[in-house]
C-alpha atoms as a PDB file:
ATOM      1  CA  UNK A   1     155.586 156.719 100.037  1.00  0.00           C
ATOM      2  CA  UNK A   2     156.225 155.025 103.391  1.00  0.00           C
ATOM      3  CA  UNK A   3     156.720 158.103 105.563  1.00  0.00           C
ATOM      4  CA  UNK A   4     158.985 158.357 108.079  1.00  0.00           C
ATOM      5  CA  UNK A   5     157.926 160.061 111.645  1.00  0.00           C
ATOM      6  CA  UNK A   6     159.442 160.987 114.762  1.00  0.00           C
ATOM      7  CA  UNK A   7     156.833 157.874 116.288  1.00  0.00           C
ATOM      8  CA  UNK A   8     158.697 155.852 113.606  1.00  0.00           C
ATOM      9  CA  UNK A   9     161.934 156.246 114.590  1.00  0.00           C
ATOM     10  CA  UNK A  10     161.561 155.852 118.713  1.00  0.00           C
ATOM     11  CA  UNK A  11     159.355 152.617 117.583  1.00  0.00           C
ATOM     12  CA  UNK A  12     162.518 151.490 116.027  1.00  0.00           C
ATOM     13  CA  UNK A  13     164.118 151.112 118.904  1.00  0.00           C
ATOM     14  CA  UNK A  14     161.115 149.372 121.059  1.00  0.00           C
ATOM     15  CA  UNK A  15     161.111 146.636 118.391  1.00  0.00           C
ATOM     16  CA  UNK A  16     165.335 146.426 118.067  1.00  0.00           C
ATOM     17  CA  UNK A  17     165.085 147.585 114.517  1.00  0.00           C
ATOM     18  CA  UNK A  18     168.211 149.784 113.177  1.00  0.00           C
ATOM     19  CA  UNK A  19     167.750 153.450 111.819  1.00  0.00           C
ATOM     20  CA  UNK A  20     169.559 154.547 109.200  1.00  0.00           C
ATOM     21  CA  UNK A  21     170.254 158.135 108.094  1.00  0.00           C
ATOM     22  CA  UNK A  22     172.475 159.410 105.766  1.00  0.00           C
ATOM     23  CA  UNK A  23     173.728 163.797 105.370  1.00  0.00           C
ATOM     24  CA  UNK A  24     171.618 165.357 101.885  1.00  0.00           C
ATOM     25  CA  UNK A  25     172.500 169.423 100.701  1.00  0.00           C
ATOM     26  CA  UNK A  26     170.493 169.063  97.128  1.00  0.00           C
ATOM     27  CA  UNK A  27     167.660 168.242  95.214  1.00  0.00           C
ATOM     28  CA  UNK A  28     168.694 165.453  93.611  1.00  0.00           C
ATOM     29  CA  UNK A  29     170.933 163.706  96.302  1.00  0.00           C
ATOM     30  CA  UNK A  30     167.553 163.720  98.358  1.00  0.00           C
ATOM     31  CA  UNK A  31     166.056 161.616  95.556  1.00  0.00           C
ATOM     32  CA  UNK A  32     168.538 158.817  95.315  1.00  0.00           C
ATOM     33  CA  UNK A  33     168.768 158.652  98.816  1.00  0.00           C
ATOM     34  CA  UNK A  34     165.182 158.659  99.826  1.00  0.00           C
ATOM     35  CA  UNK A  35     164.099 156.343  97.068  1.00  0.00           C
ATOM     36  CA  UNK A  36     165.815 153.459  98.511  1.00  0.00           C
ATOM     37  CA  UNK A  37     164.300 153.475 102.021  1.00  0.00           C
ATOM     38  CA  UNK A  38     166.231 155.736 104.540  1.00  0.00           C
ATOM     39  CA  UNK A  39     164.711 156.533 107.514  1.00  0.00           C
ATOM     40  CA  UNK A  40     166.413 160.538 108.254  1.00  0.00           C
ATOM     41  CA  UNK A  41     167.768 162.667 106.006  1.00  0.00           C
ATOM     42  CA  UNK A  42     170.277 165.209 107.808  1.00  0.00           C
ATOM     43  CA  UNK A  43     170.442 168.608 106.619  1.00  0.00           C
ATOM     44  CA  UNK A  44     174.082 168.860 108.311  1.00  0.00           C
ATOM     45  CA  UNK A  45     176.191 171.916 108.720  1.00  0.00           C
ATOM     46  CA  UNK A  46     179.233 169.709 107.650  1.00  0.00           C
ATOM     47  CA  UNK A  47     177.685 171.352 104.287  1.00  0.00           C
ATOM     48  CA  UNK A  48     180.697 173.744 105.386  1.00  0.00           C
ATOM     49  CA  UNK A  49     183.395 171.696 104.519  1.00  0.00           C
ATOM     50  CA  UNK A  50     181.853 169.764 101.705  1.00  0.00           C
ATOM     51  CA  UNK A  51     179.756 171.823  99.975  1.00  0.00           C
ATOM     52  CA  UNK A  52     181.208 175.484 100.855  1.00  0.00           C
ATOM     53  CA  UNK A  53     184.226 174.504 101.154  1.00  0.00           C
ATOM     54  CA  UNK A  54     185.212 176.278 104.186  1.00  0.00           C
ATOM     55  CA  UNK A  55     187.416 174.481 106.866  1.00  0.00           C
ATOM     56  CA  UNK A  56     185.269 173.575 109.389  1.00  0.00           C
ATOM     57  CA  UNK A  57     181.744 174.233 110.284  1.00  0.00           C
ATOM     58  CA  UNK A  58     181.624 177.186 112.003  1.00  0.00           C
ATOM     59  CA  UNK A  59     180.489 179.881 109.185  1.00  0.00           C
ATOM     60  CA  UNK A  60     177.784 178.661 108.210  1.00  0.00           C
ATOM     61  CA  UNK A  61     174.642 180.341 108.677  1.00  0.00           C
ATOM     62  CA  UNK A  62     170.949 179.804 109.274  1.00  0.00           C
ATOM     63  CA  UNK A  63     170.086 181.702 106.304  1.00  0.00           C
ATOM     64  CA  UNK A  64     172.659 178.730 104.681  1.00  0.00           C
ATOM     65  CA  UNK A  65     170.798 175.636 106.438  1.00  0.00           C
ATOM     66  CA  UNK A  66     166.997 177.071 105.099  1.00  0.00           C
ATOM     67  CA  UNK A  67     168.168 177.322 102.056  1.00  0.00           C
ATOM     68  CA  UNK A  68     169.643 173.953 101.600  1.00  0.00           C
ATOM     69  CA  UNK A  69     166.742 172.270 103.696  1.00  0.00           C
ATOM     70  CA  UNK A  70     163.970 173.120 101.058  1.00  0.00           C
ATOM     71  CA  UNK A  71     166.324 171.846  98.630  1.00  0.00           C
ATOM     72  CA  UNK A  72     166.643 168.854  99.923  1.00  0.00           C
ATOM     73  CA  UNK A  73     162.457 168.837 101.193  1.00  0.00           C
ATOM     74  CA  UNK A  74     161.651 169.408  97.042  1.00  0.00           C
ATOM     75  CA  UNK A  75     163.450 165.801  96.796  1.00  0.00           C
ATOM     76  CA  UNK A  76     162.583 163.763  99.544  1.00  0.00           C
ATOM     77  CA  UNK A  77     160.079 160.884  99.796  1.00  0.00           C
ATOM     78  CA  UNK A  78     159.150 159.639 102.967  1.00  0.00           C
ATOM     79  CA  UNK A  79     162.641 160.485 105.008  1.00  0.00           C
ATOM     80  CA  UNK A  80     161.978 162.038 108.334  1.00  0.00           C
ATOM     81  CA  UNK A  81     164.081 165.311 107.383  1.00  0.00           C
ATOM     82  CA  UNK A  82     165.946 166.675 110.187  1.00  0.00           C
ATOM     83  CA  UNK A  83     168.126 170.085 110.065  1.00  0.00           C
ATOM     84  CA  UNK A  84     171.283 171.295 111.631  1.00  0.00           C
ATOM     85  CA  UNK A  85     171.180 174.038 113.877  1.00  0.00           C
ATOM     86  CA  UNK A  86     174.479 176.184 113.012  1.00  0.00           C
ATOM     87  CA  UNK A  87     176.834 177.495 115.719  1.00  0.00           C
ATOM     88  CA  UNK A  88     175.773 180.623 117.776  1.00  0.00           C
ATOM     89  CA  UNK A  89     172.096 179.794 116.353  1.00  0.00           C
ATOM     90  CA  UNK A  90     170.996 178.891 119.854  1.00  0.00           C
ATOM     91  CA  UNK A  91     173.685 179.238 122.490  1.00  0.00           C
ATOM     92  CA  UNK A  92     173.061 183.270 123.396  1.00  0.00           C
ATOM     93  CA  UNK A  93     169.646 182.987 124.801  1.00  0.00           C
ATOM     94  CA  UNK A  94     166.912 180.634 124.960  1.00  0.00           C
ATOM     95  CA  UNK A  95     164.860 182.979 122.949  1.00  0.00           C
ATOM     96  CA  UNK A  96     167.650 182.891 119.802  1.00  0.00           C
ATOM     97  CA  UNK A  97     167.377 179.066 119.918  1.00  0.00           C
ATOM     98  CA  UNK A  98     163.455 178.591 119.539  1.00  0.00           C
ATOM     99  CA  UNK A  99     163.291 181.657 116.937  1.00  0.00           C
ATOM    100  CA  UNK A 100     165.830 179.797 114.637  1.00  0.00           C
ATOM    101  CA  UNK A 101     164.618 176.998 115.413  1.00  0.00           C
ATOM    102  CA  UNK A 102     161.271 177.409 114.018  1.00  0.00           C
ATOM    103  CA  UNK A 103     162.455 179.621 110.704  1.00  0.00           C
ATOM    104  CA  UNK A 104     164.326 175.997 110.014  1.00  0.00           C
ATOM    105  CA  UNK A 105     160.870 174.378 110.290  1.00  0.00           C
ATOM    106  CA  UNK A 106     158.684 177.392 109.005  1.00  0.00           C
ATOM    107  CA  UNK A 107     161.038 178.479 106.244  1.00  0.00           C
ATOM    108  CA  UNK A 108     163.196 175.690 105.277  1.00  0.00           C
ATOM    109  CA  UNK A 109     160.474 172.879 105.758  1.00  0.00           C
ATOM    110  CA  UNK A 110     162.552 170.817 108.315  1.00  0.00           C
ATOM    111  CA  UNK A 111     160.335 168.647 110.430  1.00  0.00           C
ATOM    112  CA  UNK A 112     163.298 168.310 113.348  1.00  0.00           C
ATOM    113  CA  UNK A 113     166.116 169.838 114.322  1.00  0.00           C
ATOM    114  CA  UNK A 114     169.704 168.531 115.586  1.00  0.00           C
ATOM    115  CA  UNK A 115     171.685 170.937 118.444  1.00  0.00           C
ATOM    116  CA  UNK A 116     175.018 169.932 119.723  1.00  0.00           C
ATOM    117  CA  UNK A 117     175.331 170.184 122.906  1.00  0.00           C
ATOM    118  CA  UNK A 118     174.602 168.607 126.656  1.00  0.00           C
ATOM    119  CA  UNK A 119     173.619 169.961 130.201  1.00  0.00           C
ATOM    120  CA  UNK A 120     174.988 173.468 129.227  1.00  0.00           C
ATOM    121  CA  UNK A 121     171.677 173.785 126.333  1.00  0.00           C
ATOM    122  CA  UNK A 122     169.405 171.751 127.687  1.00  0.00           C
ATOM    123  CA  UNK A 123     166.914 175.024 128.444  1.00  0.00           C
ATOM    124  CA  UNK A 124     167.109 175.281 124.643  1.00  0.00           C
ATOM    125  CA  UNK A 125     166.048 171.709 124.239  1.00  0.00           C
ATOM    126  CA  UNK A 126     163.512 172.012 126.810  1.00  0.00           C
ATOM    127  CA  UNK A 127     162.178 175.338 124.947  1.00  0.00           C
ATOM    128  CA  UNK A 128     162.132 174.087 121.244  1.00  0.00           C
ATOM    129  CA  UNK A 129     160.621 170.773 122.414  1.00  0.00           C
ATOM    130  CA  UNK A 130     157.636 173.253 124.035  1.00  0.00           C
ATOM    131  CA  UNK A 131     157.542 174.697 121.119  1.00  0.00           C
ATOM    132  CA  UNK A 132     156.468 171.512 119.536  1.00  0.00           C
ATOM    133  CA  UNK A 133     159.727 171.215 117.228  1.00  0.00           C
ATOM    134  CA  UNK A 134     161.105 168.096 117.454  1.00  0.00           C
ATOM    135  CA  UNK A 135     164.868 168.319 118.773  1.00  0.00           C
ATOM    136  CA  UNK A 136     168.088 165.219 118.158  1.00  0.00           C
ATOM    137  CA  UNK A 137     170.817 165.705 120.529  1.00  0.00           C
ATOM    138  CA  UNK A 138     174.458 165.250 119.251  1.00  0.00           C
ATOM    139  CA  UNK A 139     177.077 164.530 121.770  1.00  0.00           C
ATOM    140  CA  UNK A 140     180.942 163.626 121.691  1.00  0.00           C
ATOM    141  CA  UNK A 141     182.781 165.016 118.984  1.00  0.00           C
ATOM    142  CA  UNK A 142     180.481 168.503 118.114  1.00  0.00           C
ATOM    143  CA  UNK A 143     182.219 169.360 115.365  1.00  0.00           C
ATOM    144  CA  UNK A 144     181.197 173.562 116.183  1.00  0.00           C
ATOM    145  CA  UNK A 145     183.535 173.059 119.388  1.00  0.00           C
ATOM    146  CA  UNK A 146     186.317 172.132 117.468  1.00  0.00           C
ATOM    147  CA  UNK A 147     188.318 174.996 118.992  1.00  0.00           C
ATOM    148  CA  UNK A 148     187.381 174.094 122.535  1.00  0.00           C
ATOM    149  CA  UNK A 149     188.759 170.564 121.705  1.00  0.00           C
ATOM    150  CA  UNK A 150     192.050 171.750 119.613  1.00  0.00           C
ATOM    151  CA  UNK A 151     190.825 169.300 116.229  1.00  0.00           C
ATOM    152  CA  UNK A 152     188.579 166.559 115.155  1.00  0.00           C
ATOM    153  CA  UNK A 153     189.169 164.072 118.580  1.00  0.00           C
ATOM    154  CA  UNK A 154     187.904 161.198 120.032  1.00  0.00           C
ATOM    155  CA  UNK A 155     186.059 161.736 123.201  1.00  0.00           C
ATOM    156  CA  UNK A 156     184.950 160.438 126.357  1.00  0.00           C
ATOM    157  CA  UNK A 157     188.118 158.541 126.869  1.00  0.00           C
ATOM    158  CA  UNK A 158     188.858 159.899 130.293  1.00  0.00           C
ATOM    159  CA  UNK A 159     186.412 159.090 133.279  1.00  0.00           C
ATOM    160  CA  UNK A 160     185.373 162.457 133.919  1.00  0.00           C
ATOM    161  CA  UNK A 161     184.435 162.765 130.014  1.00  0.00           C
ATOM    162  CA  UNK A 162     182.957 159.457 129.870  1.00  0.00           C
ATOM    163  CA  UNK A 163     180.653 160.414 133.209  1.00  0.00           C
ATOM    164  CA  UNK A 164     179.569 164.131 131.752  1.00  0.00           C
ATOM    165  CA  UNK A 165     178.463 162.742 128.271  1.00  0.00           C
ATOM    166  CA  UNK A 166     176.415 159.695 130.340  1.00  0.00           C
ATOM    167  CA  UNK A 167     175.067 162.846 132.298  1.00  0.00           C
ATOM    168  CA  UNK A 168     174.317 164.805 129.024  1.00  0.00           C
ATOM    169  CA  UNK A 169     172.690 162.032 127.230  1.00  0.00           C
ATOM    170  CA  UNK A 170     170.045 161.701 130.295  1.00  0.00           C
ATOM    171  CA  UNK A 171     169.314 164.806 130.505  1.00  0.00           C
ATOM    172  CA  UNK A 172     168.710 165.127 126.405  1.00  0.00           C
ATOM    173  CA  UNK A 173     166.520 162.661 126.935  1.00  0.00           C
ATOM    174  CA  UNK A 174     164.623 163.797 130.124  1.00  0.00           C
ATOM    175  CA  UNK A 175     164.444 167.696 128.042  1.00  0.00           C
ATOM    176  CA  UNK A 176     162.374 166.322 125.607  1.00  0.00           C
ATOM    177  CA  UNK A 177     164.845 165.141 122.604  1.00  0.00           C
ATOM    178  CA  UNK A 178     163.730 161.861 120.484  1.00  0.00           C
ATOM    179  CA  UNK A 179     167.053 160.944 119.447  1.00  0.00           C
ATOM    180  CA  UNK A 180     170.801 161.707 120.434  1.00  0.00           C
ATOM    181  CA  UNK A 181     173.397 161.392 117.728  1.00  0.00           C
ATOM    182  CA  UNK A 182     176.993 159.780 119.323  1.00  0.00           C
ATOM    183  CA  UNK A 183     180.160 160.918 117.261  1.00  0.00           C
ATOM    184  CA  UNK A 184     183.649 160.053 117.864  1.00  0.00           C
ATOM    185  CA  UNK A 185     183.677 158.253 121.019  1.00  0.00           C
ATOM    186  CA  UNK A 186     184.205 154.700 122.481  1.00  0.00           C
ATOM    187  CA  UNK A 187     182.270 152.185 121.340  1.00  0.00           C
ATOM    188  CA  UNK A 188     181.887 150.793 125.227  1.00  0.00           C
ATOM    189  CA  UNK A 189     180.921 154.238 125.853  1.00  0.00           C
ATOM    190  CA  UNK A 190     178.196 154.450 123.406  1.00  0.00           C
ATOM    191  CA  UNK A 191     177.039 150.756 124.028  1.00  0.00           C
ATOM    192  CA  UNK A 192     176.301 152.260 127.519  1.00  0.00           C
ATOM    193  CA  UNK A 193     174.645 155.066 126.288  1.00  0.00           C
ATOM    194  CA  UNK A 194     172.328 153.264 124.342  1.00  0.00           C
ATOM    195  CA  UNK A 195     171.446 150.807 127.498  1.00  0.00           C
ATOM    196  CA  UNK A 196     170.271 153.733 129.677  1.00  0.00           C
ATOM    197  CA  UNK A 197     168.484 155.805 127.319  1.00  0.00           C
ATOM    198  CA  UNK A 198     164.780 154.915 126.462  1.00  0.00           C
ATOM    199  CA  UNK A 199     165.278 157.044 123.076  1.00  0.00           C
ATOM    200  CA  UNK A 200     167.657 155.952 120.140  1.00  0.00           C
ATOM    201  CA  UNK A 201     171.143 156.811 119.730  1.00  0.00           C
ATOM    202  CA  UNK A 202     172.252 157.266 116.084  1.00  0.00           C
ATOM    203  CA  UNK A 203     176.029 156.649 116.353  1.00  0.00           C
ATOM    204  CA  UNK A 204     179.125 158.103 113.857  1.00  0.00           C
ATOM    205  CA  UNK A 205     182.293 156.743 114.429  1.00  0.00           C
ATOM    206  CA  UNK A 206     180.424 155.385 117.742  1.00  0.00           C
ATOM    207  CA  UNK A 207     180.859 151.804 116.777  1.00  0.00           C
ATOM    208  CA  UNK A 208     178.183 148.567 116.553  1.00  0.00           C
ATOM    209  CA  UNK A 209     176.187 149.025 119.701  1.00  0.00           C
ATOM    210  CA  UNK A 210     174.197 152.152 118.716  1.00  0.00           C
ATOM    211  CA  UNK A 211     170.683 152.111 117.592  1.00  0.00           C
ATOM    212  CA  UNK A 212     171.209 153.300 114.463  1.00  0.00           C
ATOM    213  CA  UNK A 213     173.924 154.945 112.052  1.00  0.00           C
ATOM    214  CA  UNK A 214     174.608 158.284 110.163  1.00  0.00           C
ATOM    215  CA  UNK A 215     177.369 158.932 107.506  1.00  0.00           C
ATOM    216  CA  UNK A 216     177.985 162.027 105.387  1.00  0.00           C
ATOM    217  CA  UNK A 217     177.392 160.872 101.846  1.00  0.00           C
ATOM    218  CA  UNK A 218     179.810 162.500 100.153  1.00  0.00           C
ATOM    219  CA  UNK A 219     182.425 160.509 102.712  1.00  0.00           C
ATOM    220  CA  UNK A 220     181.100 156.901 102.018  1.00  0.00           C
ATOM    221  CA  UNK A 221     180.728 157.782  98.175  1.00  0.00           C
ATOM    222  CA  UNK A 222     184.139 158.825  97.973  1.00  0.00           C
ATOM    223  CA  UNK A 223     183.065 162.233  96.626  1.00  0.00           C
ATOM    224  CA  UNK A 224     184.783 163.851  99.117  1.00  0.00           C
ATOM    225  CA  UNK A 225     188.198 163.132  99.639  1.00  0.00           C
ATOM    226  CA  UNK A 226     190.407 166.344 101.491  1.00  0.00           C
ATOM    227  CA  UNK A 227     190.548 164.210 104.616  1.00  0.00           C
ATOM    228  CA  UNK A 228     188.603 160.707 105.339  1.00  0.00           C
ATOM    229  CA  UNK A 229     187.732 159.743 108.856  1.00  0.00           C
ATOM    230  CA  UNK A 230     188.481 156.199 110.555  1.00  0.00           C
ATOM    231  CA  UNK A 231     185.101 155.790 111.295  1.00  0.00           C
ATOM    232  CA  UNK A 232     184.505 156.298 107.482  1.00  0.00           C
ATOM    233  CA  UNK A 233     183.016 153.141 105.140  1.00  0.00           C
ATOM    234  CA  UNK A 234     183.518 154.356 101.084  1.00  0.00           C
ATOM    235  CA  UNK A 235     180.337 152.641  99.345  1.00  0.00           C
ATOM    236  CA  UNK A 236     181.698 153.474  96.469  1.00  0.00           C
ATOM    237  CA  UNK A 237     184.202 155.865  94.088  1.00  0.00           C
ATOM    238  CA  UNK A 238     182.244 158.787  92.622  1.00  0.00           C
ATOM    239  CA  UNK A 239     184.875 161.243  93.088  1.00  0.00           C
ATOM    240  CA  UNK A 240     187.333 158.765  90.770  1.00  0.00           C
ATOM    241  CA  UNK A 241     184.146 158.400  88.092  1.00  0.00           C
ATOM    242  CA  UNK A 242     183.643 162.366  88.352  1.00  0.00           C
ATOM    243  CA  UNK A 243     187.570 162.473  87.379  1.00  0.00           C
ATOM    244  CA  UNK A 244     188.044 160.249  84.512  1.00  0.00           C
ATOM    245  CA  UNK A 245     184.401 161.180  82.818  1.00  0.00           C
ATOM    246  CA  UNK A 246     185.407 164.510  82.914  1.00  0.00           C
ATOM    247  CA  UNK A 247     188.757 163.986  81.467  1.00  0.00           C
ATOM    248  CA  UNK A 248     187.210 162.045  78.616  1.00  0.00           C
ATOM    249  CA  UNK A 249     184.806 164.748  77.937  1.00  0.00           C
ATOM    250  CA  UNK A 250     187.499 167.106  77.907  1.00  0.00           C
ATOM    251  CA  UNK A 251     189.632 164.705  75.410  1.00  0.00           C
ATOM    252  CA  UNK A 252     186.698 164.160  73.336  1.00  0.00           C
ATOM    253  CA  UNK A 253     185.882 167.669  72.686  1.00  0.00           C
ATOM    254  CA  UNK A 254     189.418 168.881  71.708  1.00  0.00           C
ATOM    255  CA  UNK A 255     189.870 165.623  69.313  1.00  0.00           C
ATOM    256  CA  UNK A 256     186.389 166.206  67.517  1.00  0.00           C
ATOM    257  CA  UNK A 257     185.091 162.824  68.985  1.00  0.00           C
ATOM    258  CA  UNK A 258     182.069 165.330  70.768  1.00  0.00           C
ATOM    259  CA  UNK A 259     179.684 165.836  69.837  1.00  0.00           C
ATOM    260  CA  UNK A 260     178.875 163.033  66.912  1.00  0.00           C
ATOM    261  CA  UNK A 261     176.296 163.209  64.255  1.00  0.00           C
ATOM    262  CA  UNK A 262     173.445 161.907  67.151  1.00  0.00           C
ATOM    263  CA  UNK A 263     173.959 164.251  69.387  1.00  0.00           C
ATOM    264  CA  UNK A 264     172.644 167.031  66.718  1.00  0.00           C
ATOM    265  CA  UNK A 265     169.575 168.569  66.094  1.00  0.00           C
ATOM    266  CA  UNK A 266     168.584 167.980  62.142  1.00  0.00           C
END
């Protein structure tokens, strides 16, 4: 097991080496994934949508994240693991953020956390950093202000947007966080980002110029399919296999093809 630190991933960047990270809710996702090399897994609240099922992010709890953290910790070899912290987890109070943010450690077994967020959090940051819990920013698109931003849209495209989330990304950075995940904004934009900053940006739907990439898994293997961003690469099909390997089960049982001699005990 080649483990994965939060050393290893801000090394990446000194030596212009690409980090890779993929989302992971279960057991057994978090051994596929992690046997082939990835350097973060992402313990992501967009479990909402494709795991819950709800319509957007915002119910899900902490209670929700531990639980699906030590899942995904049983399964993992040598992935830096890094959880989600859910909406209202940390924006009431300072305190709020650092208690949550080490039951996520203590409890679930993450080794990192991710907050959305810029300038308006950054006593958070500052706090759960001194509280010697790693912290990755994630600016642009922050899926729990989806409400503040009327949908899922690209931003940063105005010049007072572009200058607050250059502003926000320093000051992640100067609070203490090792990495900032970009989502849903220019590519120029994030290009620029990642010139400034002296810590890796991790970029989704933030085009080429980032140091490193995240997808939700059950996007690029086509598992999940009630909307697909543009930003989105399918790696492969599952949710078609899924389909036809269940209706052949089902068309195998009725007709008497399952189960067959071999798949009885004598």
């Amino acid at each position: 097991m080649n483990k994965r630190t939060v050393t290893t991933i801000l090394d990446k960047k000194q030596a212009n080496e690409k980090t890779t990270m993929l989302t992971c809710y279960d057991y057994v996702m978090s051994k596929l994934i992690s046997s082939q090399g990835i350097d973060m897994l992402l313990v992501g609240d967009s479990l909402g949508n494709v795991k819950l099922g709800y319509e957007n992010t915002l119910p899900v709890t902490v209670e929700d994240m531990i639980y699906h953290t030590k899942t995904v910790k049983r399964g993992n070899d040598g992935a830096l693991l890094v959880t989600d912290m859910p909406f209202m987890s940390y924006e009431i109070s300072v305190e709020d953020a650092v208690k949550n943010a080490a039951r996520i450690v203590k409890d679930g077994g993450a080794e990192a956390v991710k907050i959305e967020g810029g300038i308006e959090i950054i006593k958070q940051v500052k706090a759960i950093v001194d509280a010697k819990i790693p912290v990755v920013g994630h600016l642009g698109l922050t899926p729990q202000a989806i409400n503040k931003f009327g949908g899922f849209k690209v931003q940063g495209r105005t010049q007072e947007s572009h200058n607050k989330l250059i502003s926000d990304a320093g000051a992640l950075e100067k609070a203490g966080a090792f990495a900032i995940v970009l989502e849903a904004i220019p590519e120029q934009l994030a290009k620029e980002i990642t010139e400034r900053l002296k810590i890796p940006t991790i970029g989704i739907g933030a085009g080429r110029y980032c140091d490193g990439q995240v997808l939700v898994v059950d996007d690029m293997l086509g598992m999940f399919t009630d909307f697909t961003p543009k930003f989105v690469k399918k790696y492969a099909n599952i949710g078609e296999t899924v389909k036809t390997a269940v209706k052949n089960y089902i068309d195998e049982v009725k007709e008497g093809k399952f189960p067959m001699e071999e798949n009885a005990y004598k």
